[in-house]
ModelCIF file with pLDDT and N, C-alpha, C, O atoms, coordinates in Angstrom:
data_MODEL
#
_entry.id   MODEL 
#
_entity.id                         1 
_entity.type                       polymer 
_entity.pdbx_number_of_molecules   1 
#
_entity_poly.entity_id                      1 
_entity_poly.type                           'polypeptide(L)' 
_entity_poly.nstd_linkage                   no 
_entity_poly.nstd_monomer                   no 
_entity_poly.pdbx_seq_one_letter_code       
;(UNK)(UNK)(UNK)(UNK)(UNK)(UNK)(UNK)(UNK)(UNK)(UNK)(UNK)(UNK)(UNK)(UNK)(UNK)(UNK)
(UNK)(UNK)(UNK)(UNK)(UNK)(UNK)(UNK)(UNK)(UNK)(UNK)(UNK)(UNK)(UNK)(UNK)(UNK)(UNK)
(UNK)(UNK)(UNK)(UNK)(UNK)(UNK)(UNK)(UNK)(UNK)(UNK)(UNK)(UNK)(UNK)(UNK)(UNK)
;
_entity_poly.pdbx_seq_one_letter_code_can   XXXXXXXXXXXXXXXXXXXXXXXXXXXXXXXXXXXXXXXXXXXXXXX 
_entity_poly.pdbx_strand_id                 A 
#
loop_
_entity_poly_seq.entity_id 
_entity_poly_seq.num 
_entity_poly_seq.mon_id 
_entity_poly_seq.hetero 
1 1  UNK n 
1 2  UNK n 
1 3  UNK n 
1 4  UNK n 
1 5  UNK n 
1 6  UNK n 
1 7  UNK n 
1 8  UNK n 
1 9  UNK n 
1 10 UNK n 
1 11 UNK n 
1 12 UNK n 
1 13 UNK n 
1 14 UNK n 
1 15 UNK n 
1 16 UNK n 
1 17 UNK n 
1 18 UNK n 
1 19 UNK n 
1 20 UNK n 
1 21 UNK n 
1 22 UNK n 
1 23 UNK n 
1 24 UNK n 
1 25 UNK n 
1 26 UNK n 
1 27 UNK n 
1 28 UNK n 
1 29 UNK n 
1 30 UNK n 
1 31 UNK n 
1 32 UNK n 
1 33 UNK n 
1 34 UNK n 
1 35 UNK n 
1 36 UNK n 
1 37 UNK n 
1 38 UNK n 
1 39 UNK n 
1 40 UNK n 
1 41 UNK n 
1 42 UNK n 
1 43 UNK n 
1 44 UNK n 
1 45 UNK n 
1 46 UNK n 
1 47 UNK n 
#
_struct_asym.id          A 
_struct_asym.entity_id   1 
#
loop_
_ma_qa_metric.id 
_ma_qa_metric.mode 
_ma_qa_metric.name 
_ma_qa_metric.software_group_id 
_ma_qa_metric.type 
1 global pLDDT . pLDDT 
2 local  pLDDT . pLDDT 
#
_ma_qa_metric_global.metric_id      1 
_ma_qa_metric_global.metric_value   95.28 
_ma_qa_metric_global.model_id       1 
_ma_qa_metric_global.ordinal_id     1 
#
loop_
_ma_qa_metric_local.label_asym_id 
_ma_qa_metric_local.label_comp_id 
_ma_qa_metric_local.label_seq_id 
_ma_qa_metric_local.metric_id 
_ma_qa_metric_local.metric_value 
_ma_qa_metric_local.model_id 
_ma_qa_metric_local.ordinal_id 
A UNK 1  2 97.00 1 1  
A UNK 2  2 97.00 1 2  
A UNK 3  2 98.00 1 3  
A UNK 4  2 97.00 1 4  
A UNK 5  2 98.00 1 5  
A UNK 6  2 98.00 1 6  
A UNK 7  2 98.00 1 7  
A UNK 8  2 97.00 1 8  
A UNK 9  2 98.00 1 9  
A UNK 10 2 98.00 1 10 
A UNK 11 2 97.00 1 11 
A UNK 12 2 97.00 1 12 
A UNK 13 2 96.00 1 13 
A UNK 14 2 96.00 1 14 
A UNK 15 2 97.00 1 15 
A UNK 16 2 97.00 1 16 
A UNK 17 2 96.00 1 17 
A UNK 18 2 96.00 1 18 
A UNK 19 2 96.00 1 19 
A UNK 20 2 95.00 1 20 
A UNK 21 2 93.00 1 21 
A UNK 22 2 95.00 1 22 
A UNK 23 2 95.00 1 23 
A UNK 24 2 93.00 1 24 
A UNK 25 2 86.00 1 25 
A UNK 26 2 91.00 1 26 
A UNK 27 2 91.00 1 27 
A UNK 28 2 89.00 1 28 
A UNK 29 2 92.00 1 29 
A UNK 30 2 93.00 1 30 
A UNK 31 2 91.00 1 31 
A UNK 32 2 92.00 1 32 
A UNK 33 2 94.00 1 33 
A UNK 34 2 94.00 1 34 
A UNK 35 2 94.00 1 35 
A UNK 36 2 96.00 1 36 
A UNK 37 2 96.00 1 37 
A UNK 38 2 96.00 1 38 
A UNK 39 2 96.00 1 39 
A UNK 40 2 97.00 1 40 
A UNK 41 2 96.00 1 41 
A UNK 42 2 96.00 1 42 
A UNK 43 2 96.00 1 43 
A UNK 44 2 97.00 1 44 
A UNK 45 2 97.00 1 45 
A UNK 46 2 96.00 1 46 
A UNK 47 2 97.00 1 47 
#
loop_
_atom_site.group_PDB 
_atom_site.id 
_atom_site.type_symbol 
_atom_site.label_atom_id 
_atom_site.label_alt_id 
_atom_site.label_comp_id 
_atom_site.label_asym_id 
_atom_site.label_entity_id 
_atom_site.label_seq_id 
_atom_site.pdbx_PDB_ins_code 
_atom_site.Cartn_x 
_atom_site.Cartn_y 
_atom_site.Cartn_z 
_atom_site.occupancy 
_atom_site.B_iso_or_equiv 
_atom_site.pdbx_formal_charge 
_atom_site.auth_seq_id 
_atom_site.auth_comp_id 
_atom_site.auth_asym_id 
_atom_site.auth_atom_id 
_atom_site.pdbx_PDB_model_num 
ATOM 1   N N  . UNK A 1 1  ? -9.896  6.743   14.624  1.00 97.00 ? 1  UNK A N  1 
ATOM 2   C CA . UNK A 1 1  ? -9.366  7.307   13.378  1.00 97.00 ? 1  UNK A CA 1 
ATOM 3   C C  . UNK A 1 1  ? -7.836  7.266   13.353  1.00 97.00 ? 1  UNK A C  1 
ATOM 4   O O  . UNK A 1 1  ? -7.100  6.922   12.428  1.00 97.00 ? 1  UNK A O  1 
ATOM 5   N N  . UNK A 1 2  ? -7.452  7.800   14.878  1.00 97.00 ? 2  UNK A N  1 
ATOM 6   C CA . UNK A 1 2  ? -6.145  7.502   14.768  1.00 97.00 ? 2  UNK A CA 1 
ATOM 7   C C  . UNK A 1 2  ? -5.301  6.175   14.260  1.00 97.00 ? 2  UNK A C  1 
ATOM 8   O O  . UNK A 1 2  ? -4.257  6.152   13.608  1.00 97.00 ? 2  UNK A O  1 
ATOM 9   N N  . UNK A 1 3  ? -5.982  5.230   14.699  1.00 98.00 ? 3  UNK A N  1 
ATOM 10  C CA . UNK A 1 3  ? -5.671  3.310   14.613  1.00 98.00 ? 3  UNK A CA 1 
ATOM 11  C C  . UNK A 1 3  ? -6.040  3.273   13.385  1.00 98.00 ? 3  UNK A C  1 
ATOM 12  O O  . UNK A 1 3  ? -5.215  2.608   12.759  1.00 98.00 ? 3  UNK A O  1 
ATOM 13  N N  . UNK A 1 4  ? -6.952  3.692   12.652  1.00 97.00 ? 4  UNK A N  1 
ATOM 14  C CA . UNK A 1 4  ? -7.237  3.517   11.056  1.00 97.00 ? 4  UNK A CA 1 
ATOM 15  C C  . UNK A 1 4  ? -6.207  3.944   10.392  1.00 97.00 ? 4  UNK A C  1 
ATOM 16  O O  . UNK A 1 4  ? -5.605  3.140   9.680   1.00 97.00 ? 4  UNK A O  1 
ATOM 17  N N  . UNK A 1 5  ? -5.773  5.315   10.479  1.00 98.00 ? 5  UNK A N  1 
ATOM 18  C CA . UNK A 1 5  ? -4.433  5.911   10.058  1.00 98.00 ? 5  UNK A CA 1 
ATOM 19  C C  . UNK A 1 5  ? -3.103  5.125   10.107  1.00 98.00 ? 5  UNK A C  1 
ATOM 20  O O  . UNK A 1 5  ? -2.313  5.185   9.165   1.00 98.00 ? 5  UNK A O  1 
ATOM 21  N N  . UNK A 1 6  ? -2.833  4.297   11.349  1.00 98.00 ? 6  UNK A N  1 
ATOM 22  C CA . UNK A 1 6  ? -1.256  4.105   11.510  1.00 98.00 ? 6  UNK A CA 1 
ATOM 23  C C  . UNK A 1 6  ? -1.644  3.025   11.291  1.00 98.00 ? 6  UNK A C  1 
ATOM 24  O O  . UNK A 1 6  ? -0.784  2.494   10.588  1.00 98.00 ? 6  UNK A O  1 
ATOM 25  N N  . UNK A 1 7  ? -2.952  1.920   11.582  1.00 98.00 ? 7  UNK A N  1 
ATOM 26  C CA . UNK A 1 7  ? -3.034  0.744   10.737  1.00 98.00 ? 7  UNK A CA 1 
ATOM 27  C C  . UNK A 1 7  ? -2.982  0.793   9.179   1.00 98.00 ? 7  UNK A C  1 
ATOM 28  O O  . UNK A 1 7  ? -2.271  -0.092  8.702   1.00 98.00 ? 7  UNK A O  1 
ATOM 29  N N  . UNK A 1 8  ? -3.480  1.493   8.426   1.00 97.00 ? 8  UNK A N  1 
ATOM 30  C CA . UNK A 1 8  ? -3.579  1.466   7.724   1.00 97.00 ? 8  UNK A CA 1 
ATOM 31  C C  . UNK A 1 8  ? -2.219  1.483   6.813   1.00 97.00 ? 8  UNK A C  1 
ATOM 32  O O  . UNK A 1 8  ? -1.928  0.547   6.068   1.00 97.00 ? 8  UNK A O  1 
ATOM 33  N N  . UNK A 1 9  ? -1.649  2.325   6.921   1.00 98.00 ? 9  UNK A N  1 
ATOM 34  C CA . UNK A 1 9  ? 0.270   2.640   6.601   1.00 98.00 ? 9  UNK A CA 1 
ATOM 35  C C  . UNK A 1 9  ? 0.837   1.652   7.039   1.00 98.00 ? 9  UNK A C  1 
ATOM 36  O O  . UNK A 1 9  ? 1.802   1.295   6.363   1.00 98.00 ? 9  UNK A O  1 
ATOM 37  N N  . UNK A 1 10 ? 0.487   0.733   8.407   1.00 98.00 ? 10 UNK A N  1 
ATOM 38  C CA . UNK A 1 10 ? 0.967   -0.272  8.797   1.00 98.00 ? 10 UNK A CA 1 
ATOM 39  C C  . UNK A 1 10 ? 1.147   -1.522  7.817   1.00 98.00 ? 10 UNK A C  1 
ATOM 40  O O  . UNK A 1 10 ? 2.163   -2.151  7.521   1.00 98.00 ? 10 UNK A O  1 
ATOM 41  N N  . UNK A 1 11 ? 0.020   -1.645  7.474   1.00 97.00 ? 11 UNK A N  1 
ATOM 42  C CA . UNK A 1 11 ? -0.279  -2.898  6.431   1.00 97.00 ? 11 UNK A CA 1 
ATOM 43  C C  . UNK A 1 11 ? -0.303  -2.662  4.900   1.00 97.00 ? 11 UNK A C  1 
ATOM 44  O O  . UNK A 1 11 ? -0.217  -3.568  4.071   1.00 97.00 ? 11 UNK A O  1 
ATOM 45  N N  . UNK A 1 12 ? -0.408  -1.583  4.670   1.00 97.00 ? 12 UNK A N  1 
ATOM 46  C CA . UNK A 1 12 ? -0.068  -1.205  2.870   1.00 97.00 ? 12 UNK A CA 1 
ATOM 47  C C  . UNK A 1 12 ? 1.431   -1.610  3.112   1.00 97.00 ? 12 UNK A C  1 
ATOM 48  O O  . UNK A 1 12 ? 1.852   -2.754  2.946   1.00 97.00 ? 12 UNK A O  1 
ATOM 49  N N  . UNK A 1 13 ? 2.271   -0.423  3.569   1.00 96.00 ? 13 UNK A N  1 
ATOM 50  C CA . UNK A 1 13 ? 3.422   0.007   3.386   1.00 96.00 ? 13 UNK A CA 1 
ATOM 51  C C  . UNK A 1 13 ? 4.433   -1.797  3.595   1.00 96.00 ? 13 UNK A C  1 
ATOM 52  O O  . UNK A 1 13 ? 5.408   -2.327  3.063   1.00 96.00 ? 13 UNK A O  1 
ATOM 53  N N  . UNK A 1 14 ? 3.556   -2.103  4.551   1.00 96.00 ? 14 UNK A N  1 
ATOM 54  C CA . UNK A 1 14 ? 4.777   -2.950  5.447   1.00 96.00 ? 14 UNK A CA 1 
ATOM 55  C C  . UNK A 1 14 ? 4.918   -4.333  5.384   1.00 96.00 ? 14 UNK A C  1 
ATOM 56  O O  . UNK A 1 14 ? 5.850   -5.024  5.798   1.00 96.00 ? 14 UNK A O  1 
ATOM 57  N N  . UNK A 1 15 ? 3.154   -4.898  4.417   1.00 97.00 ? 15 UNK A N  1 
ATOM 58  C CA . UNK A 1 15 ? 2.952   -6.008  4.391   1.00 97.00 ? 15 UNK A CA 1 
ATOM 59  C C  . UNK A 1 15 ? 2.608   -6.050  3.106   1.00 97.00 ? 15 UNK A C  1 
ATOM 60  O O  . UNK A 1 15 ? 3.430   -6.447  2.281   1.00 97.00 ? 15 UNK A O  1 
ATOM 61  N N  . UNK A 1 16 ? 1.137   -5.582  2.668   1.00 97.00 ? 16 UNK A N  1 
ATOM 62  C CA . UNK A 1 16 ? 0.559   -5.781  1.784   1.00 97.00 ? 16 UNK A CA 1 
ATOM 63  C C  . UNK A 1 16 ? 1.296   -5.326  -0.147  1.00 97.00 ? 16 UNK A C  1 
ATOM 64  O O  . UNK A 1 16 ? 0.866   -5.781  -1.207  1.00 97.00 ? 16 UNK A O  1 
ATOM 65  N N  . UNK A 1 17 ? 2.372   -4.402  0.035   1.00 96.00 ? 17 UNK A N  1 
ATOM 66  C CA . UNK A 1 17 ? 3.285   -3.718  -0.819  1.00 96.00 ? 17 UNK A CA 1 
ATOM 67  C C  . UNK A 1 17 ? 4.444   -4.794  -1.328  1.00 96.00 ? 17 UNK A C  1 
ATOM 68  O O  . UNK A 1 17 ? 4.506   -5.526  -2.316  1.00 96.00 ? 17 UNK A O  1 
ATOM 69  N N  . UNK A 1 18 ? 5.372   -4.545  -0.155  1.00 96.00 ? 18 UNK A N  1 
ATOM 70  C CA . UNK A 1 18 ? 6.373   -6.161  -0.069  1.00 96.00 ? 18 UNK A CA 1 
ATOM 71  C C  . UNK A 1 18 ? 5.927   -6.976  -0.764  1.00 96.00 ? 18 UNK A C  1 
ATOM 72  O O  . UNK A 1 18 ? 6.616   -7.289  -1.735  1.00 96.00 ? 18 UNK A O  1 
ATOM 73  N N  . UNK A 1 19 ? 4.697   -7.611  -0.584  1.00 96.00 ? 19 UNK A N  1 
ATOM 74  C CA . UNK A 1 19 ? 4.345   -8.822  -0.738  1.00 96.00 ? 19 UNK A CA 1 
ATOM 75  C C  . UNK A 1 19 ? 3.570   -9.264  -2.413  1.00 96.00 ? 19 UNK A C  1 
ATOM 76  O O  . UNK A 1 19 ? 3.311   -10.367 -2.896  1.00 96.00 ? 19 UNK A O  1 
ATOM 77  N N  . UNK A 1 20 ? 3.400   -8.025  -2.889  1.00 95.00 ? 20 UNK A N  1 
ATOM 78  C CA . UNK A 1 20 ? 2.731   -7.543  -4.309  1.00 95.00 ? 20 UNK A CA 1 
ATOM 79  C C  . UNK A 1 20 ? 4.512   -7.895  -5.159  1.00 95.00 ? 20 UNK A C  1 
ATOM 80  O O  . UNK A 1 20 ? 4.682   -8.765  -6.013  1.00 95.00 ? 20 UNK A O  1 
ATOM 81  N N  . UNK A 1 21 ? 5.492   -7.066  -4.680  1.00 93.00 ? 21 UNK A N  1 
ATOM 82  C CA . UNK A 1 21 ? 6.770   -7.496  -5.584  1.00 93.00 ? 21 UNK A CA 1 
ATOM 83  C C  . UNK A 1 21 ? 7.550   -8.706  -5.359  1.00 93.00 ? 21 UNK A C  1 
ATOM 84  O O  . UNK A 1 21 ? 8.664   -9.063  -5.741  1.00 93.00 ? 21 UNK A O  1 
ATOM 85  N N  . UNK A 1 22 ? 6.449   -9.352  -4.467  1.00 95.00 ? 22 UNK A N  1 
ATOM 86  C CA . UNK A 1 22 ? 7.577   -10.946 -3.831  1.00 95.00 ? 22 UNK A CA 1 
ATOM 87  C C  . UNK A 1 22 ? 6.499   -11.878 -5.250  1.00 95.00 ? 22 UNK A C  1 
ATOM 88  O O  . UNK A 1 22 ? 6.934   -12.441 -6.254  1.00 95.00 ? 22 UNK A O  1 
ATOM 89  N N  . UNK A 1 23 ? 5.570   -11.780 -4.958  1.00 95.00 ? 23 UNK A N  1 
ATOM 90  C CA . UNK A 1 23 ? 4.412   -12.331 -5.798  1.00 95.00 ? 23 UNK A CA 1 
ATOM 91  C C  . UNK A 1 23 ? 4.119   -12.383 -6.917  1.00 95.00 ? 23 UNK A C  1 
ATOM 92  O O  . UNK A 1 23 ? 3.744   -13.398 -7.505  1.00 95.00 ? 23 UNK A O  1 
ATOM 93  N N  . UNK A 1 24 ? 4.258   -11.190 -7.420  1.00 93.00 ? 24 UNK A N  1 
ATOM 94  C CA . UNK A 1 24 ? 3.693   -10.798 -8.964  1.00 93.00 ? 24 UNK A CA 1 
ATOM 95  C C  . UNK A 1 24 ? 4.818   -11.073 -9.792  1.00 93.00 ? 24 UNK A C  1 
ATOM 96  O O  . UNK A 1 24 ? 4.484   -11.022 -10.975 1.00 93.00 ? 24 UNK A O  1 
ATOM 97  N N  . UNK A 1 25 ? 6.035   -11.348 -9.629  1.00 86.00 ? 25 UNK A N  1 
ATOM 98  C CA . UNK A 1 25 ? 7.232   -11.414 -10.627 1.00 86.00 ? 25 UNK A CA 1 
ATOM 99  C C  . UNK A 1 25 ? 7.468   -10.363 -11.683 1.00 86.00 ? 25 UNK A C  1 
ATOM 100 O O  . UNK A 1 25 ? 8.354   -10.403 -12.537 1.00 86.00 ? 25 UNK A O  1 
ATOM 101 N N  . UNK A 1 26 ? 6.486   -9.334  -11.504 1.00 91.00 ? 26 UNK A N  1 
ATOM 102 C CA . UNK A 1 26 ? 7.238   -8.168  -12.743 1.00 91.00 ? 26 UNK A CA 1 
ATOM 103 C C  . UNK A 1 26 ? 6.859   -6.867  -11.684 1.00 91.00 ? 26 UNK A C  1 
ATOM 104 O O  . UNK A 1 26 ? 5.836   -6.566  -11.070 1.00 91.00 ? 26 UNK A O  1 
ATOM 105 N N  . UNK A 1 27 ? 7.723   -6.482  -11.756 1.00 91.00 ? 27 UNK A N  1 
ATOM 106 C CA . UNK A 1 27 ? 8.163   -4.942  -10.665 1.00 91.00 ? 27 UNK A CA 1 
ATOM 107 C C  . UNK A 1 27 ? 7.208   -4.350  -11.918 1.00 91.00 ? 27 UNK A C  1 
ATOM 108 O O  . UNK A 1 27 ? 6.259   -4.156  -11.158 1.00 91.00 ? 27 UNK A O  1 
ATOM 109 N N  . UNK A 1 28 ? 6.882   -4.074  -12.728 1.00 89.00 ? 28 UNK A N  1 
ATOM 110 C CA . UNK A 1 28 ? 6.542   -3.077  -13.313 1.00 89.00 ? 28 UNK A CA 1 
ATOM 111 C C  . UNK A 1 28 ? 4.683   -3.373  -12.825 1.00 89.00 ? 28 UNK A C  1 
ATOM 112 O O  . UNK A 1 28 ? 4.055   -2.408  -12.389 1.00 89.00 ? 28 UNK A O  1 
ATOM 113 N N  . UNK A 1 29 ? 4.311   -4.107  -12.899 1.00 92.00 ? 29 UNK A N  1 
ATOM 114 C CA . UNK A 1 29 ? 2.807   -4.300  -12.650 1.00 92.00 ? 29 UNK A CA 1 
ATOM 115 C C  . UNK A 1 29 ? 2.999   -4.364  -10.990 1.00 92.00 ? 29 UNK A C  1 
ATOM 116 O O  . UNK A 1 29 ? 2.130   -3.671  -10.461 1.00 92.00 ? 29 UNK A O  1 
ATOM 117 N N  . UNK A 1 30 ? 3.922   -5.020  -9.978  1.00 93.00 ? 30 UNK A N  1 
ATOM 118 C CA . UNK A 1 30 ? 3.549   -4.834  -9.062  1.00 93.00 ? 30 UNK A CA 1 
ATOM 119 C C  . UNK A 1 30 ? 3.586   -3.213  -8.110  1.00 93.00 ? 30 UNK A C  1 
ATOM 120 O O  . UNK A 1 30 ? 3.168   -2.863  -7.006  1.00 93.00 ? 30 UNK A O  1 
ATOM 121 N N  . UNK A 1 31 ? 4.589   -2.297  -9.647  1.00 91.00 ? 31 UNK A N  1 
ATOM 122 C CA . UNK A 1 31 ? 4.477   -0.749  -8.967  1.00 91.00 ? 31 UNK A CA 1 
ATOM 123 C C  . UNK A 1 31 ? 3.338   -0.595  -9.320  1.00 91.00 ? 31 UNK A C  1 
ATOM 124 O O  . UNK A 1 31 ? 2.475   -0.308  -8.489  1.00 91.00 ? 31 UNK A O  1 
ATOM 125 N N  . UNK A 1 32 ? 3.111   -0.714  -10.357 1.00 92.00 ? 32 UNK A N  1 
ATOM 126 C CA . UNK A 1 32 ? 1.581   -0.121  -11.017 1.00 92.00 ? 32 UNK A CA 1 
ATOM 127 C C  . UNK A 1 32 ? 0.200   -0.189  -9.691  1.00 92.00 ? 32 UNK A C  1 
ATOM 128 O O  . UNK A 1 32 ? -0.745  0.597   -9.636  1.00 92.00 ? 32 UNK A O  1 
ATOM 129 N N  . UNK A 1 33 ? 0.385   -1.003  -9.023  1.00 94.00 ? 33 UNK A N  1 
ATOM 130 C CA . UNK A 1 33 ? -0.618  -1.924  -7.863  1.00 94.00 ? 33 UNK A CA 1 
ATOM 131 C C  . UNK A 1 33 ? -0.408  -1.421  -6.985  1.00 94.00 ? 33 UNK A C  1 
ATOM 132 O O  . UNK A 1 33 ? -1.337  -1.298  -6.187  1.00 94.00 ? 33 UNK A O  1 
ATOM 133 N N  . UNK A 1 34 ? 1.377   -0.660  -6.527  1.00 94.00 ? 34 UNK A N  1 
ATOM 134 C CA . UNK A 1 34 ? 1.667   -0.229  -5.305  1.00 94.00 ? 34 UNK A CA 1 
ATOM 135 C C  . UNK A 1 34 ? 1.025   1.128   -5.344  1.00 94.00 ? 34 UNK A C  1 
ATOM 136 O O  . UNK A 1 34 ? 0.287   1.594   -4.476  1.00 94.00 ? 34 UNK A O  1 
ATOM 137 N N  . UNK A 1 35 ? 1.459   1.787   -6.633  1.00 94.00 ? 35 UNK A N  1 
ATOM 138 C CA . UNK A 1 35 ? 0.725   2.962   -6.957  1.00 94.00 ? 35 UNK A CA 1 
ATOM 139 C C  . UNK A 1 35 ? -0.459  3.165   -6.325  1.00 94.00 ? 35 UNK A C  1 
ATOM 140 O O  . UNK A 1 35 ? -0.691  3.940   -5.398  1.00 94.00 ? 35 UNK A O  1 
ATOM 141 N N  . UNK A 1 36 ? -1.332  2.280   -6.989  1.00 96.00 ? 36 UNK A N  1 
ATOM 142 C CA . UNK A 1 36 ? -2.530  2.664   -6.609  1.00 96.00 ? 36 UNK A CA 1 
ATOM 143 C C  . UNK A 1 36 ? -3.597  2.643   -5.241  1.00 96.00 ? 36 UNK A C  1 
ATOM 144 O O  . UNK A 1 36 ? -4.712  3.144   -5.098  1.00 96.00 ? 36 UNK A O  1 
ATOM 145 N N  . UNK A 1 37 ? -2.747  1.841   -4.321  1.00 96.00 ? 37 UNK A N  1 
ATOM 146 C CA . UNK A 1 37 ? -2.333  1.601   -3.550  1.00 96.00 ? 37 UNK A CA 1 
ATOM 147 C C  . UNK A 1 37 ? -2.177  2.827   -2.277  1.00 96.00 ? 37 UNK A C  1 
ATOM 148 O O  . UNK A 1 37 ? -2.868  3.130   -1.304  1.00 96.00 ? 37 UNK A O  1 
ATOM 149 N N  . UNK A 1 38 ? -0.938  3.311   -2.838  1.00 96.00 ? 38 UNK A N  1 
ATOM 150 C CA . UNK A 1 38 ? -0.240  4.315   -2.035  1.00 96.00 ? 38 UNK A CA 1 
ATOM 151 C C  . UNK A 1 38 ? -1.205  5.487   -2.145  1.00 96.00 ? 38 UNK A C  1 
ATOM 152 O O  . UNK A 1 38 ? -1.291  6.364   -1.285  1.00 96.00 ? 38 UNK A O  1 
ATOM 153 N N  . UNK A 1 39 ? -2.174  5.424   -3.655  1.00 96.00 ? 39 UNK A N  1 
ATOM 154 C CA . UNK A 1 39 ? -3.021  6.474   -3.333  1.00 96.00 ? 39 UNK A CA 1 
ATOM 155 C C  . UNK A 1 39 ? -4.017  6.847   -2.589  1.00 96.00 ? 39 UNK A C  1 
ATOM 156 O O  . UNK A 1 39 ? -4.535  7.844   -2.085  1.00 96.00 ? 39 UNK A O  1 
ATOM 157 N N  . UNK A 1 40 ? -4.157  5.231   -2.725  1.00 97.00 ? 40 UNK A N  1 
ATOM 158 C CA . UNK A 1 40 ? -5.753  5.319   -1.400  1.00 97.00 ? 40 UNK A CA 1 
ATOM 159 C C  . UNK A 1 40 ? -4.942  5.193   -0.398  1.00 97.00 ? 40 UNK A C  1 
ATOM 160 O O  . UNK A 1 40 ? -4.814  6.387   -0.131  1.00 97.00 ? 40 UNK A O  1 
ATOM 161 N N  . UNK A 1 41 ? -4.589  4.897   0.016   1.00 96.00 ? 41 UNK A N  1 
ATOM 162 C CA . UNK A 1 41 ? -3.356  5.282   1.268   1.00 96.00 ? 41 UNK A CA 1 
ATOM 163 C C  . UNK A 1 41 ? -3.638  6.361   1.607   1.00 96.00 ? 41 UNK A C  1 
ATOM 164 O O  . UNK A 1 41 ? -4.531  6.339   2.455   1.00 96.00 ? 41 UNK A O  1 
ATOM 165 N N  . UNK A 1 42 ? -3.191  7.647   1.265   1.00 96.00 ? 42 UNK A N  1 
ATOM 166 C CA . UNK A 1 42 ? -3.230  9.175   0.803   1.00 96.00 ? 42 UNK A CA 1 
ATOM 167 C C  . UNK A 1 42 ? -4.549  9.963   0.985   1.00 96.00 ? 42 UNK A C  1 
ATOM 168 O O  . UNK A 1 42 ? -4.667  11.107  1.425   1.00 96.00 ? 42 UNK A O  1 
ATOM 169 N N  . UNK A 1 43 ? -5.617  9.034   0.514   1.00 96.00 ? 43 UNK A N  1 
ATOM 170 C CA . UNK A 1 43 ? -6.733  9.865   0.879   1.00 96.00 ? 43 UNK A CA 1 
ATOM 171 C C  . UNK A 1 43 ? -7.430  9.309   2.173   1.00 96.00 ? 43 UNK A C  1 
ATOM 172 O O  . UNK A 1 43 ? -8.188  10.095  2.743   1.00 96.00 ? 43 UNK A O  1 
ATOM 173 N N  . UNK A 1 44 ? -7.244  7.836   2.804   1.00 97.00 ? 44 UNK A N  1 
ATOM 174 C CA . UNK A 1 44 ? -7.159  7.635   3.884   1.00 97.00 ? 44 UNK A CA 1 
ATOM 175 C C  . UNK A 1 44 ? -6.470  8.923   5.059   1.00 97.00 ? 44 UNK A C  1 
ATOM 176 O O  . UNK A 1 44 ? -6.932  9.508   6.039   1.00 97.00 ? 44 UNK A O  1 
ATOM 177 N N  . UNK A 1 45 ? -5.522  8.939   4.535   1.00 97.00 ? 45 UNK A N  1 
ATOM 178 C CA . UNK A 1 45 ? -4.542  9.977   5.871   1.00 97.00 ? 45 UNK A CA 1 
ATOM 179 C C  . UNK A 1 45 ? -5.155  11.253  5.845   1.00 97.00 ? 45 UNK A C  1 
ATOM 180 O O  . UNK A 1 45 ? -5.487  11.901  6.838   1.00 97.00 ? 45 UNK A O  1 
ATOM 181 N N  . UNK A 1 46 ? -5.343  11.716  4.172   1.00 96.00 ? 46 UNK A N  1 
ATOM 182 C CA . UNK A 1 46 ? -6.114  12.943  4.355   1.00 96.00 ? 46 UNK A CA 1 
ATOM 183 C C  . UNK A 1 46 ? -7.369  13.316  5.180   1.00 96.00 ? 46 UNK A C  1 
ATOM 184 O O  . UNK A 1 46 ? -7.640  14.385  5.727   1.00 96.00 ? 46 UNK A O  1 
ATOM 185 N N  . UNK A 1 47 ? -8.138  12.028  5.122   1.00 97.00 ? 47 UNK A N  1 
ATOM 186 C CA . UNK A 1 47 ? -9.418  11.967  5.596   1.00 97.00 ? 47 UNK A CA 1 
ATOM 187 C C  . UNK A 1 47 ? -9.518  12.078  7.531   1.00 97.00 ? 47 UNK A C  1 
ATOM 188 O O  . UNK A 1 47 ? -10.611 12.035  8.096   1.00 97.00 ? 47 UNK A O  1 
#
């Protein structure tokens, strides 16, 4: 659970995020994505 946790933040935050505003060409849809994103993020950590 622990490795699920810090993997998980590992690869949203560090790879998978970055790589949504290198890609998508409009910051506004690729926050929209990070958003949602960062939320399941959130209930991951909670969990």
């Amino acid at each position: 659970l622990a490795a699920l946790w810090w993997g998980s933040l590992s690869t949203i935050g560090f790879l998978v995020v970055p790589m949504l505003f290198a890609r998508l060409g409009n910051p506004a849809v690729a926050g929209n994505f990070a958003a949602q994103l960062f939320e399941a993020q959130s209930w991951i950590a909670i969990g």
